[in-house]
N, C-alpha and C. Protein backbone atom coordinates (compact mmCIF):
# COMPACT_ATOMS: atom_id res chain seq x y z
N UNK A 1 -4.93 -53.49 -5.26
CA UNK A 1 -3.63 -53.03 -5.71
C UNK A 1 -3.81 -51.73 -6.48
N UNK A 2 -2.84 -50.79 -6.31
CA UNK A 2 -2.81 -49.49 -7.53
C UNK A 2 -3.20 -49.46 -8.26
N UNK A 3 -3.67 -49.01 -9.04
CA UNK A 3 -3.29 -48.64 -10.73
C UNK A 3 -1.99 -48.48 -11.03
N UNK A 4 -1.73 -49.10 -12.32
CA UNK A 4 -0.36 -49.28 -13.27
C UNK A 4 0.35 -48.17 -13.45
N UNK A 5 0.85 -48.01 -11.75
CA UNK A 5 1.93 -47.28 -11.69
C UNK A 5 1.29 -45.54 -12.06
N UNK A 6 0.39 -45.23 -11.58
CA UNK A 6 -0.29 -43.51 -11.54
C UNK A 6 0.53 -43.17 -10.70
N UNK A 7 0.58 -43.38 -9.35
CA UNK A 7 1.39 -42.93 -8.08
C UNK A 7 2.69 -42.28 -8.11
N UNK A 8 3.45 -43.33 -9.17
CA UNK A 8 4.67 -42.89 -9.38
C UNK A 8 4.74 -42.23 -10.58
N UNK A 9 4.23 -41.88 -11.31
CA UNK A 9 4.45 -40.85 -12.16
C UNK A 9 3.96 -39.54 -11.59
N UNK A 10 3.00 -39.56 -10.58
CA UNK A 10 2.41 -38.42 -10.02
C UNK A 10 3.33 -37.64 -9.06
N UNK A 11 4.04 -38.94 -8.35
CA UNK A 11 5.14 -38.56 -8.05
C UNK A 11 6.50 -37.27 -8.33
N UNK A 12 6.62 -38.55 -9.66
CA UNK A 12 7.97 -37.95 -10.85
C UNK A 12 7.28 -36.33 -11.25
N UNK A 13 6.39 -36.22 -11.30
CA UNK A 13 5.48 -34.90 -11.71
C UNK A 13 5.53 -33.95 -11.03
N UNK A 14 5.61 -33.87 -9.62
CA UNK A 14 6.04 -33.71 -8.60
C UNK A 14 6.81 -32.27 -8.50
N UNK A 15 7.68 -32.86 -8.60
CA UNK A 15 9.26 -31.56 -9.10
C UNK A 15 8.71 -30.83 -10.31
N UNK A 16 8.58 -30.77 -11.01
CA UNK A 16 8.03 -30.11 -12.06
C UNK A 16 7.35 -29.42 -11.94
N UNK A 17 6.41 -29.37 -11.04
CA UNK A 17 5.16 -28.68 -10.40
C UNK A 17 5.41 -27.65 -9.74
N UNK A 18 6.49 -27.92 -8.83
CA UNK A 18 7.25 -26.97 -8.00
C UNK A 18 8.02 -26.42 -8.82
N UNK A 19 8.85 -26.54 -9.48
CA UNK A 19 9.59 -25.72 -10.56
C UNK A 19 8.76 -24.94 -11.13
N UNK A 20 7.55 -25.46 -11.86
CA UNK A 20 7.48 -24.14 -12.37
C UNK A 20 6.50 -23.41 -11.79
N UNK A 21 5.99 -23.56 -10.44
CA UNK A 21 5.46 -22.40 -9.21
C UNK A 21 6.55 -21.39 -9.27
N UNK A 22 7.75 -21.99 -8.86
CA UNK A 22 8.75 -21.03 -8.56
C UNK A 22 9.16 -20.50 -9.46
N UNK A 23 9.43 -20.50 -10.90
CA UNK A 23 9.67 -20.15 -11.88
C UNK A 23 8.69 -18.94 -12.17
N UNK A 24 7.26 -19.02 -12.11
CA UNK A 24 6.27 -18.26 -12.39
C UNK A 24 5.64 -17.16 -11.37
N UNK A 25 6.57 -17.77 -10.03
CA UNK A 25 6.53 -16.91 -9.07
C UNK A 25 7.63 -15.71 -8.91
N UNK A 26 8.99 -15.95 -9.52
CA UNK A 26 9.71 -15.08 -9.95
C UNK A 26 9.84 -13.83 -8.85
N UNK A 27 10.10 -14.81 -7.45
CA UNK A 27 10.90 -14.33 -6.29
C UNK A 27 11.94 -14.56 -5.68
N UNK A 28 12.45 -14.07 -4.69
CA UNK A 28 13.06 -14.73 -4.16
C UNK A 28 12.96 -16.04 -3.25
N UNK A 29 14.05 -16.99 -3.69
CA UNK A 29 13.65 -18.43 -3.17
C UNK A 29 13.07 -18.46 -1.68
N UNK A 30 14.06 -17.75 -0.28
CA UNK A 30 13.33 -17.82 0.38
C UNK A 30 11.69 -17.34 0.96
N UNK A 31 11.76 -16.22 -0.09
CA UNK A 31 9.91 -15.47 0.07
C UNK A 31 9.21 -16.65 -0.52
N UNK A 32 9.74 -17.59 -1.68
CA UNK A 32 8.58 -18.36 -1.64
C UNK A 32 8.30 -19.34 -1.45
N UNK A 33 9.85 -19.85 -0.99
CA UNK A 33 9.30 -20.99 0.20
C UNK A 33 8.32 -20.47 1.76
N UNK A 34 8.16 -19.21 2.05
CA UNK A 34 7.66 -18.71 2.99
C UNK A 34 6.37 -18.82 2.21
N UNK A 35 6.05 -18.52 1.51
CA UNK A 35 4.82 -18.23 0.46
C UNK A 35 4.12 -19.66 0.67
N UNK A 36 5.28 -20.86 0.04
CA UNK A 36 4.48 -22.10 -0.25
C UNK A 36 4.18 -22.82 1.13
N UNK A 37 4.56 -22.27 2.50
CA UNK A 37 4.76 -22.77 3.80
C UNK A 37 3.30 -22.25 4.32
N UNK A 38 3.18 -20.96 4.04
CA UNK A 38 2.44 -20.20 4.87
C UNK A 38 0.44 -20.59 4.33
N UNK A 39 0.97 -20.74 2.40
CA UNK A 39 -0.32 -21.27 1.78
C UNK A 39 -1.02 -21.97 2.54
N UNK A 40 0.03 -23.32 2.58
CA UNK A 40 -0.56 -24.65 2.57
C UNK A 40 -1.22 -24.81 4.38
N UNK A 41 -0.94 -23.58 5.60
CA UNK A 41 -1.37 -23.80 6.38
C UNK A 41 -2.48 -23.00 6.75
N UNK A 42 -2.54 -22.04 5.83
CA UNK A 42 -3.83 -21.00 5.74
C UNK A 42 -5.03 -22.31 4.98
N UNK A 43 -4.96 -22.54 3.79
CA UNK A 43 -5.52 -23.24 3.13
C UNK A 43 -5.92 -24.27 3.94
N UNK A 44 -5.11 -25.04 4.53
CA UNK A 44 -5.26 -26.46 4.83
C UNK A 44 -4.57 -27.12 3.92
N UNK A 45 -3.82 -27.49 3.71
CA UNK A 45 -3.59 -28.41 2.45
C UNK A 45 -2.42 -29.47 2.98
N UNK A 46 -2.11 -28.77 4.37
CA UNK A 46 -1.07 -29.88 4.77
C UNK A 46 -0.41 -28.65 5.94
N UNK A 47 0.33 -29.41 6.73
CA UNK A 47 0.87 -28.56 7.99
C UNK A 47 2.60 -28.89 8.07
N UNK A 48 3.12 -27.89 7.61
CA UNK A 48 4.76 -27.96 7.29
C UNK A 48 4.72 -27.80 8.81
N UNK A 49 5.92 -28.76 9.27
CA UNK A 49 6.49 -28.84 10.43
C UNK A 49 7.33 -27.83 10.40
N UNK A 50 8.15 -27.59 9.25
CA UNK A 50 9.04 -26.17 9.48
C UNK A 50 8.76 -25.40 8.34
N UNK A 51 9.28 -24.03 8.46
CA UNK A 51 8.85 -23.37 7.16
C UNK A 51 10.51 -23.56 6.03
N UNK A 52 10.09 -24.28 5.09
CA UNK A 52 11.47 -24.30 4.41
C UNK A 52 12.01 -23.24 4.22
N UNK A 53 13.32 -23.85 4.00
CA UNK A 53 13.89 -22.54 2.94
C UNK A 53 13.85 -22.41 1.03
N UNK A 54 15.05 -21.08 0.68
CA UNK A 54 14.90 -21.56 -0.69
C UNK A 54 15.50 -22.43 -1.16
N UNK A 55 16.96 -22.90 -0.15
CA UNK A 55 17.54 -24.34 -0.67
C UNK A 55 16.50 -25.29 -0.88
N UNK A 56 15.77 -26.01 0.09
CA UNK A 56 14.96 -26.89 -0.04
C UNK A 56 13.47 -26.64 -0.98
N UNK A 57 13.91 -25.65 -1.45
CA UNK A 57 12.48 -25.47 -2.49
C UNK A 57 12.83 -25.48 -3.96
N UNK A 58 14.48 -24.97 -3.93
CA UNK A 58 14.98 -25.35 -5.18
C UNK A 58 15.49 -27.07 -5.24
N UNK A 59 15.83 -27.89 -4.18
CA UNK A 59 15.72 -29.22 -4.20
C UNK A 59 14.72 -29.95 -4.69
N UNK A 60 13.20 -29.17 -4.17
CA UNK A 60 12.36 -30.46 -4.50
C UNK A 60 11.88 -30.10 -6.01
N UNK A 61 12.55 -28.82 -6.72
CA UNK A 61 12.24 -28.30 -8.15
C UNK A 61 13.17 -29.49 -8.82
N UNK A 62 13.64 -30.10 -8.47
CA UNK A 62 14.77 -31.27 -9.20
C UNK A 62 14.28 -32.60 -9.41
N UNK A 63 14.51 -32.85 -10.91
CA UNK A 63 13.52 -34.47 -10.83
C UNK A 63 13.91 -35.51 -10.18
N UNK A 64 15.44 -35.64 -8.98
CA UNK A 64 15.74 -36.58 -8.93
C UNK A 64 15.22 -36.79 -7.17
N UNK A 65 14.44 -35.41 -6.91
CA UNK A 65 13.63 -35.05 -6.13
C UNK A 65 12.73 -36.70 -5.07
N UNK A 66 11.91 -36.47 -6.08
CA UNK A 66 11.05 -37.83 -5.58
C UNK A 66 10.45 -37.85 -4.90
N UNK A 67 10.54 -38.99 -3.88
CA UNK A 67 9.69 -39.02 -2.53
C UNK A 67 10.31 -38.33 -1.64
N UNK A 68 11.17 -37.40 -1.89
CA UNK A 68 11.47 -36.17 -0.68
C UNK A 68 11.09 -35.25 -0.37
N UNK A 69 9.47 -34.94 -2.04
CA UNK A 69 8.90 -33.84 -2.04
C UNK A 69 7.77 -33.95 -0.85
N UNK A 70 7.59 -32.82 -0.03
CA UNK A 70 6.51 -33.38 1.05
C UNK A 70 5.07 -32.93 0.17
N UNK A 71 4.27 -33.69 0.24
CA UNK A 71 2.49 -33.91 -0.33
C UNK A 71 2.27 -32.34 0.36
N UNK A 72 2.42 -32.14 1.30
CA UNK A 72 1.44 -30.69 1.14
C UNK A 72 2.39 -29.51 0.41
N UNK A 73 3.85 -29.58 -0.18
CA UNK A 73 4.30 -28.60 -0.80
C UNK A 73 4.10 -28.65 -2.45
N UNK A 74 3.52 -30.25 -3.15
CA UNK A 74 2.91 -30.18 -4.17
C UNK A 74 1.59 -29.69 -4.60
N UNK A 75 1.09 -30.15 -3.49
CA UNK A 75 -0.68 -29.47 -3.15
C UNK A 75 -1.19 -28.41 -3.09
N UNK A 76 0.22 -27.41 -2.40
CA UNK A 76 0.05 -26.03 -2.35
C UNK A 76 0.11 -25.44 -3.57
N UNK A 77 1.77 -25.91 -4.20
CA UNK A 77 2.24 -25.78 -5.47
C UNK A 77 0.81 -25.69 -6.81
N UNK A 78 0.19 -26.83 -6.53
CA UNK A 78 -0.76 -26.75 -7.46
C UNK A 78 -1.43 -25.85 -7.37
N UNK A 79 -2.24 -25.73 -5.88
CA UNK A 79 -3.27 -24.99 -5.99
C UNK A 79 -2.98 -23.29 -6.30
N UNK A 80 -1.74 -23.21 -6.03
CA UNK A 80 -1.17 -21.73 -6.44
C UNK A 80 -1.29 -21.75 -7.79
N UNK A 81 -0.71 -22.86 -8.36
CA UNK A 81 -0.65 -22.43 -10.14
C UNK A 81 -2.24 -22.39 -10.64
N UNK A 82 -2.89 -23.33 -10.30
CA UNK A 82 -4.24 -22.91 -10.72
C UNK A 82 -5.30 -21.96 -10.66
N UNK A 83 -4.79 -21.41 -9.46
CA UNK A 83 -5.49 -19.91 -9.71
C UNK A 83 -4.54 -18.55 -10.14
N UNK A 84 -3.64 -18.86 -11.07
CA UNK A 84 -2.45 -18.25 -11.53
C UNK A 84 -3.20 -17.21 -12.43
N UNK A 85 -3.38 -15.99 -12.80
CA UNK A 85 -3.61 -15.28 -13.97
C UNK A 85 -3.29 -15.86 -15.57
N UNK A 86 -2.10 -16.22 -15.54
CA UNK A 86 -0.97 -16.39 -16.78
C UNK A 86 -2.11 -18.04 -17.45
N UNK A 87 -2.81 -18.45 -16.43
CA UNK A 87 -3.35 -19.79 -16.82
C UNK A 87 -1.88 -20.60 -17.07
N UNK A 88 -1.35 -21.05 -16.16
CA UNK A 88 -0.55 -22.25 -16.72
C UNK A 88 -0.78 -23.75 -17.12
N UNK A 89 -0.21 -24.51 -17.72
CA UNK A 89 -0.52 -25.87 -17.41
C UNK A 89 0.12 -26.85 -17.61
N UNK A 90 0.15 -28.00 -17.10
CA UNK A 90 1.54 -29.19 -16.78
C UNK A 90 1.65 -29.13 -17.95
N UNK A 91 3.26 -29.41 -18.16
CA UNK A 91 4.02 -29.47 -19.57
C UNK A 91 4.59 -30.67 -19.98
N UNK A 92 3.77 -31.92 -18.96
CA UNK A 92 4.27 -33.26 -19.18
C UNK A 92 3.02 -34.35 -18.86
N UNK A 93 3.34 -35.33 -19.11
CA UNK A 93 2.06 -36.39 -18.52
C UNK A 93 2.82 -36.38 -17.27
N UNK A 94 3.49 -36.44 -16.80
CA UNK A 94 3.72 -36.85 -15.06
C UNK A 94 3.54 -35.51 -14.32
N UNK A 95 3.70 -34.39 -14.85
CA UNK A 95 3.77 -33.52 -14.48
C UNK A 95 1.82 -33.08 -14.17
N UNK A 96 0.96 -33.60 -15.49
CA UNK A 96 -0.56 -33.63 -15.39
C UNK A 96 -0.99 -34.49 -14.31
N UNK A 97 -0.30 -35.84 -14.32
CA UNK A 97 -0.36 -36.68 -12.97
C UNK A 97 -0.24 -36.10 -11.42
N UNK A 98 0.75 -35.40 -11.61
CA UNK A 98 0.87 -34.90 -10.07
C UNK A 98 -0.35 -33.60 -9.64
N UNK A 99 -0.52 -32.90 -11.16
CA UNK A 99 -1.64 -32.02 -11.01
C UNK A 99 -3.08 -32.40 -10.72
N UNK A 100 -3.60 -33.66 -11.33
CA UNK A 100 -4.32 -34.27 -11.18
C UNK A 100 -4.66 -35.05 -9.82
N UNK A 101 -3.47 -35.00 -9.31
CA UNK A 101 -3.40 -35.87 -7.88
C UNK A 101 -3.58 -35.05 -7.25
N UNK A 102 -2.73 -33.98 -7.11
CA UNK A 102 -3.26 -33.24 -6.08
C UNK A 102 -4.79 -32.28 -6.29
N UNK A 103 -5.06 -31.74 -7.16
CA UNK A 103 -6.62 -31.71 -7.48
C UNK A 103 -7.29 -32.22 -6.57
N UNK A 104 -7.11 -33.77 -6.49
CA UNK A 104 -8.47 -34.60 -6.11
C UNK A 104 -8.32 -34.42 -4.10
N UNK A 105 -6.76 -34.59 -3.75
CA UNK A 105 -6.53 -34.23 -2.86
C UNK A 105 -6.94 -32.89 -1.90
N UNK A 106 -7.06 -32.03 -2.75
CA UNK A 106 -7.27 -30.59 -2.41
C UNK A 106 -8.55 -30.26 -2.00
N UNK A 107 -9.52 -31.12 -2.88
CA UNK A 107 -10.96 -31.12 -2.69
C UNK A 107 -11.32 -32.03 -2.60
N UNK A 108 -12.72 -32.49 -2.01
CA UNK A 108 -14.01 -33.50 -2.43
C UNK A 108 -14.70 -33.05 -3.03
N UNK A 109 -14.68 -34.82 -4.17
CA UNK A 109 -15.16 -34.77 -5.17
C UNK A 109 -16.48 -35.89 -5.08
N UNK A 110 -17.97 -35.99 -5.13
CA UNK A 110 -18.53 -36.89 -5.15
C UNK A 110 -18.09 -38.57 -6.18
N UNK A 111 -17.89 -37.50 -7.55
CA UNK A 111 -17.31 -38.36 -8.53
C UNK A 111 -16.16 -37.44 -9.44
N UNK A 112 -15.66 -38.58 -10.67
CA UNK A 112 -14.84 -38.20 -11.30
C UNK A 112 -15.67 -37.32 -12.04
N UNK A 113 -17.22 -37.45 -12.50
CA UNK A 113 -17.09 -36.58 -13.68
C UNK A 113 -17.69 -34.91 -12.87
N UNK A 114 -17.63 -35.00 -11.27
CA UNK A 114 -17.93 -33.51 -10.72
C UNK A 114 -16.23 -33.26 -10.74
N UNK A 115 -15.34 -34.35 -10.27
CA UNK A 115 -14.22 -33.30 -10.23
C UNK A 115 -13.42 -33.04 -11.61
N UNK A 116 -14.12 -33.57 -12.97
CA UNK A 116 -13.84 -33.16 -14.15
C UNK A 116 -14.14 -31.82 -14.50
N UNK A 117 -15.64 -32.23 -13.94
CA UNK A 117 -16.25 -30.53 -14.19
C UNK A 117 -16.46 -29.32 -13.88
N UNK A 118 -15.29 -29.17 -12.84
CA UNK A 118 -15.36 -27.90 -12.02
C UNK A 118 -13.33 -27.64 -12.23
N UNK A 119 -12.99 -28.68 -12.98
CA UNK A 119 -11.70 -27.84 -13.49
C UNK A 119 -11.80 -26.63 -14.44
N UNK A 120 -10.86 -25.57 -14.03
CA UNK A 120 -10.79 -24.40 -14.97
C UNK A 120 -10.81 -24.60 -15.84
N UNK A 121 -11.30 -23.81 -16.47
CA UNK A 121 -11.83 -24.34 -18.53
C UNK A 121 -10.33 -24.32 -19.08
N UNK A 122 -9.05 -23.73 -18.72
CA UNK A 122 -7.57 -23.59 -19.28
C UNK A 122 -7.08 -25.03 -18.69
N UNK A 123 -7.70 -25.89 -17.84
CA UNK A 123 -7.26 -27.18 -17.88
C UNK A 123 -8.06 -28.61 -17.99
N UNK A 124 -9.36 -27.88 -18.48
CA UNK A 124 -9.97 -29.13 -18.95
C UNK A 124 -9.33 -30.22 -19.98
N UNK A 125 -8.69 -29.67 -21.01
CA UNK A 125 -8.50 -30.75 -22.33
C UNK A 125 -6.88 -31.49 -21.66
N UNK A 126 -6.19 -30.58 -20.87
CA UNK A 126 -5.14 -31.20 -20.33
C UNK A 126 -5.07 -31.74 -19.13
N UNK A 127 -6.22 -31.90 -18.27
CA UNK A 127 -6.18 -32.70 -17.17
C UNK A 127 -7.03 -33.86 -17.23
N UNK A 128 -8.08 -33.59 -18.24
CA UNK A 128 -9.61 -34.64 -18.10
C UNK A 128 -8.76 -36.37 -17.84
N UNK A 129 -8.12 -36.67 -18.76
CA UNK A 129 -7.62 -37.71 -18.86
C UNK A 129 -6.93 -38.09 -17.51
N UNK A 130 -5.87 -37.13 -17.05
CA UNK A 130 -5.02 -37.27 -15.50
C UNK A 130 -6.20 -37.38 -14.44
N UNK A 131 -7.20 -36.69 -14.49
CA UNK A 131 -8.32 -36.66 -13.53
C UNK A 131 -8.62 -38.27 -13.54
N UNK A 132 -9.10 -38.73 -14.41
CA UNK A 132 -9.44 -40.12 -14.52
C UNK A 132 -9.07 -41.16 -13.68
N UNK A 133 -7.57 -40.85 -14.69
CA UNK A 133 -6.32 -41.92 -13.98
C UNK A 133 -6.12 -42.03 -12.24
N UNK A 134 -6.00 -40.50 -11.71
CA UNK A 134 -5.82 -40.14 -10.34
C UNK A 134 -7.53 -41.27 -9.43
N UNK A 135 -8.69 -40.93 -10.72
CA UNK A 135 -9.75 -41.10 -9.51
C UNK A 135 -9.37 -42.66 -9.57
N UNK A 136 -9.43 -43.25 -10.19
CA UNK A 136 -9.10 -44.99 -10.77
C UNK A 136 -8.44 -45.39 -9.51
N UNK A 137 -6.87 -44.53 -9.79
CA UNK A 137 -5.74 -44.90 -8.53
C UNK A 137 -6.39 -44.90 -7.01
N UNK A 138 -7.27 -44.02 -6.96
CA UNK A 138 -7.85 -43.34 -5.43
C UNK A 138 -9.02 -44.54 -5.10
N UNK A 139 -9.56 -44.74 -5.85
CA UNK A 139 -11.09 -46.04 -5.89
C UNK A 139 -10.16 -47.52 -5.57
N UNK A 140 -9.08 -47.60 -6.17
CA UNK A 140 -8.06 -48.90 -6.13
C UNK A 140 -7.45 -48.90 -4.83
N UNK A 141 -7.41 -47.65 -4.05
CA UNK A 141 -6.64 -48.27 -2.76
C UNK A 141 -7.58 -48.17 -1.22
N UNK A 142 -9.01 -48.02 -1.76
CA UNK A 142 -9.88 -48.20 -1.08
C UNK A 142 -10.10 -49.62 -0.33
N UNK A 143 -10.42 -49.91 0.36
CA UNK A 143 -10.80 -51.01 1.32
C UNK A 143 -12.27 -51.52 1.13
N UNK A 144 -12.80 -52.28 0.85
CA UNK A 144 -13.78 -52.70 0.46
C UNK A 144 -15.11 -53.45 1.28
């Protein structure tokens, strides 16, 4: 079974993540839904069936968002903010949750304490803990 409910706060974290990509990206909505479309298929991080627009990018910036956000537009989301200049960093525990989730997602990690230790030094003291939680959740829905 899960962990006590990580998923869904990583979730709820989610929107937040995307908000403030777009916030810090300080374009126009549709350039960066083109932006967060085009990332995530250069990268790998997930394969958008369509390229959104900025309606749907200012939707999934909304907490009531949820499970409508698609996993590779948080993934991208992250990995954009983390190599951000400005150093940003989640401004919530659900919001560290979803950062943390997708982290582990983005890369392989042998263990928790390599994918502790190759976070940017501007998010070590605020992710170490979310890192944890995420690897816990990820080891728990393993098959044994």
């Amino acid at each position: 079974m899960p962990q006590s409910g990580f998923y869904a706060k990583a979730r709820r974290g989610m929107s937040a993540t995307i908000a403030q990509w777009r916030q810090l990206g300080q374009g126009d909505p549709d350039r960066l839904a083109l932006i967060l479309a085009e990332t995530a298929r250069v990268a790998r991080l997930g394969e958008p069936e369509a390229t959104p627009d900025g309606k749907a990018l200012e939707a999934w910036s909304q907490s009531e968002a949820g499970d409508d956000i698609p996993l590779w537009a948080a993934r991208t989301a992250t990995f954009l903010l983390i190599q951000m200049p400005a150093h940003p960093v989640p401004k919530s525990d659900d919001e560290a949750c979803a950062w943390a989730y997708c982290w582990l997602r983005n890369r392989d990690f042998a263990s928790v304490d390599e994918a502790r230790a190759v976070l940017p030094e501007h998010l070590q003291e605020k992710l170490t803990h979310a890192v944890g939680a995420a690897w816990a959740d990820r080891q728990g829905l393993r098959l044994v």
